[in-house]
C-alpha atoms as a PDB file:
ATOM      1  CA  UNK A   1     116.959 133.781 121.501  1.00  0.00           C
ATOM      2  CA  UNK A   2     114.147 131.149 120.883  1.00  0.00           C
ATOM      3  CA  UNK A   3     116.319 128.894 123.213  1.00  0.00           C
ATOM      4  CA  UNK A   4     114.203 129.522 126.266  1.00  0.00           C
ATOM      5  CA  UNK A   5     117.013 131.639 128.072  1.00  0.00           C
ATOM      6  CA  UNK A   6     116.567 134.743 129.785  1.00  0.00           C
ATOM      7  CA  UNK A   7     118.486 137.151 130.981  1.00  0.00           C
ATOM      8  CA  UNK A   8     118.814 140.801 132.830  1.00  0.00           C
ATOM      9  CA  UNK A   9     119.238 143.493 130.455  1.00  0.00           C
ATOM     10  CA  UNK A  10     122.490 145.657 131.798  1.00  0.00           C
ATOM     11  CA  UNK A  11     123.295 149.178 131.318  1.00  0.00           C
ATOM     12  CA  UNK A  12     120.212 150.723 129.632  1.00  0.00           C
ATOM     13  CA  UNK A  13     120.647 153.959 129.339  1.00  0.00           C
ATOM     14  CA  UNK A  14     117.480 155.589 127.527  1.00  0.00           C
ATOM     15  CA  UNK A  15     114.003 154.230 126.850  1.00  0.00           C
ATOM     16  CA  UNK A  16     115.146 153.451 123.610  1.00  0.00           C
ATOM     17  CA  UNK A  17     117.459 150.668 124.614  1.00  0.00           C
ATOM     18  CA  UNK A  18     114.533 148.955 126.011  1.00  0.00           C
ATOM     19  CA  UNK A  19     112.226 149.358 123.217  1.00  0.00           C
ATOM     20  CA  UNK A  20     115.033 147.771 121.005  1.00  0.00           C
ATOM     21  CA  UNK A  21     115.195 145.170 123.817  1.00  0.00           C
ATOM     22  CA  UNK A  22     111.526 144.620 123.504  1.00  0.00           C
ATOM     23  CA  UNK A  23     111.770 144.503 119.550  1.00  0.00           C
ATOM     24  CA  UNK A  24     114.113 141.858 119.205  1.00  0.00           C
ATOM     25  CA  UNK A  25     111.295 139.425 121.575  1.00  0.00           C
ATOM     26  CA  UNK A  26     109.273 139.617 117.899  1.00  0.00           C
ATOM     27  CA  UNK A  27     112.773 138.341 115.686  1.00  0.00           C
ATOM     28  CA  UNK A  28     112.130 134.451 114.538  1.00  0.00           C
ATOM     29  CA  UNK A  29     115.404 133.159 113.731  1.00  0.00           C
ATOM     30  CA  UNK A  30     115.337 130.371 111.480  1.00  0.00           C
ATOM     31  CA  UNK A  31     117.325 126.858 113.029  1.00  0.00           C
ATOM     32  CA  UNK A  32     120.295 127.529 110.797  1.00  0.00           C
ATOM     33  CA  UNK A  33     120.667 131.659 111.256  1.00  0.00           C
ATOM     34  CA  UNK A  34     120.383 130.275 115.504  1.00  0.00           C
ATOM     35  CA  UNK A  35     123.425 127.814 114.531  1.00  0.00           C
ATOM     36  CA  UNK A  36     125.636 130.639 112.779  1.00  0.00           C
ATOM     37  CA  UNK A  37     125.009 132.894 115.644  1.00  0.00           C
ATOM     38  CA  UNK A  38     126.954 130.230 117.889  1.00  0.00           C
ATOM     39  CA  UNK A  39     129.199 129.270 115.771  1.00  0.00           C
ATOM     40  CA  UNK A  40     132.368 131.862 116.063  1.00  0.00           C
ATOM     41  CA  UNK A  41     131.430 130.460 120.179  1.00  0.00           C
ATOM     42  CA  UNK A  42     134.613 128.044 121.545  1.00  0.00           C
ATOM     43  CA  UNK A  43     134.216 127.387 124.982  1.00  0.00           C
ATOM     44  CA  UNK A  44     136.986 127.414 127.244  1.00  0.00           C
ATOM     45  CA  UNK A  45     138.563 126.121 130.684  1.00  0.00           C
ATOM     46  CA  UNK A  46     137.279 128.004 133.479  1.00  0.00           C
ATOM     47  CA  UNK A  47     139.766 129.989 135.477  1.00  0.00           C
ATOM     48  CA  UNK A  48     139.810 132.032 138.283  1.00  0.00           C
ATOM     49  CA  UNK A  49     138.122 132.328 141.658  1.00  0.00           C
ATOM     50  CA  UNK A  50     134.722 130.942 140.109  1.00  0.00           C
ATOM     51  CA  UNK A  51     137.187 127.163 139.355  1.00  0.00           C
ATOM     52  CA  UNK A  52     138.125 126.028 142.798  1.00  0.00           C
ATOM     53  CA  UNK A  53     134.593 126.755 144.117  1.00  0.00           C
ATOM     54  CA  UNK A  54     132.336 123.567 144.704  1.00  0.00           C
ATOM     55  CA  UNK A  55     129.009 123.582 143.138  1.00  0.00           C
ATOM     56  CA  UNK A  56     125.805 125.466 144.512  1.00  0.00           C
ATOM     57  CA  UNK A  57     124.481 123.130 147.047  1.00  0.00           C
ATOM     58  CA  UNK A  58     127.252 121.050 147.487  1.00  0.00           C
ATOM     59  CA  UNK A  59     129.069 121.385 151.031  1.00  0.00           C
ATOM     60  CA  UNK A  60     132.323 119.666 152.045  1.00  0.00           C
ATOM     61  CA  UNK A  61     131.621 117.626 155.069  1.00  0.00           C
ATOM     62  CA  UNK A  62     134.597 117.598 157.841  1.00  0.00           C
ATOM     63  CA  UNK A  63     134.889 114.519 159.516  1.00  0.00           C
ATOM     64  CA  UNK A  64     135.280 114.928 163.527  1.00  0.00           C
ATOM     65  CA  UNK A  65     136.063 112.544 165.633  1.00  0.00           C
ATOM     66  CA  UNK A  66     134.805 113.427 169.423  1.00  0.00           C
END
């Protein structure tokens, strides 16, 4: 939050959730209550399918010979 990031909200299932959704738009974090919330994060190596993918918009190019 505050960061500029948005994201889809997943698996409401009353009105409720969304009104809490909406509620949490008016929170001001202060700079260090934002830093403790990613602190516990520790990023990690990717794995999986998602690793030996090349990046959006990058295609490999074959080389043919005619």
């Amino acid at each position: 939050m505050g960061q500029g990031i948005a994201s889809p909200i997943i698996g409401v299932t009353k009105a409720q959730h969304l009104d809490d959704a909406a509620d949490a738009l008016d929170l001001e974090l202060t700079p260090e209550e934002g830093f403790s919330k990613e602190e516990p994060y520790l990023p990690h190596e990717t794995v999986g399918p998602i690793d030996s993918n090349p990046p959006q918009a990058v295609l490999p190019l074959k080389s043919e010979e005619n």
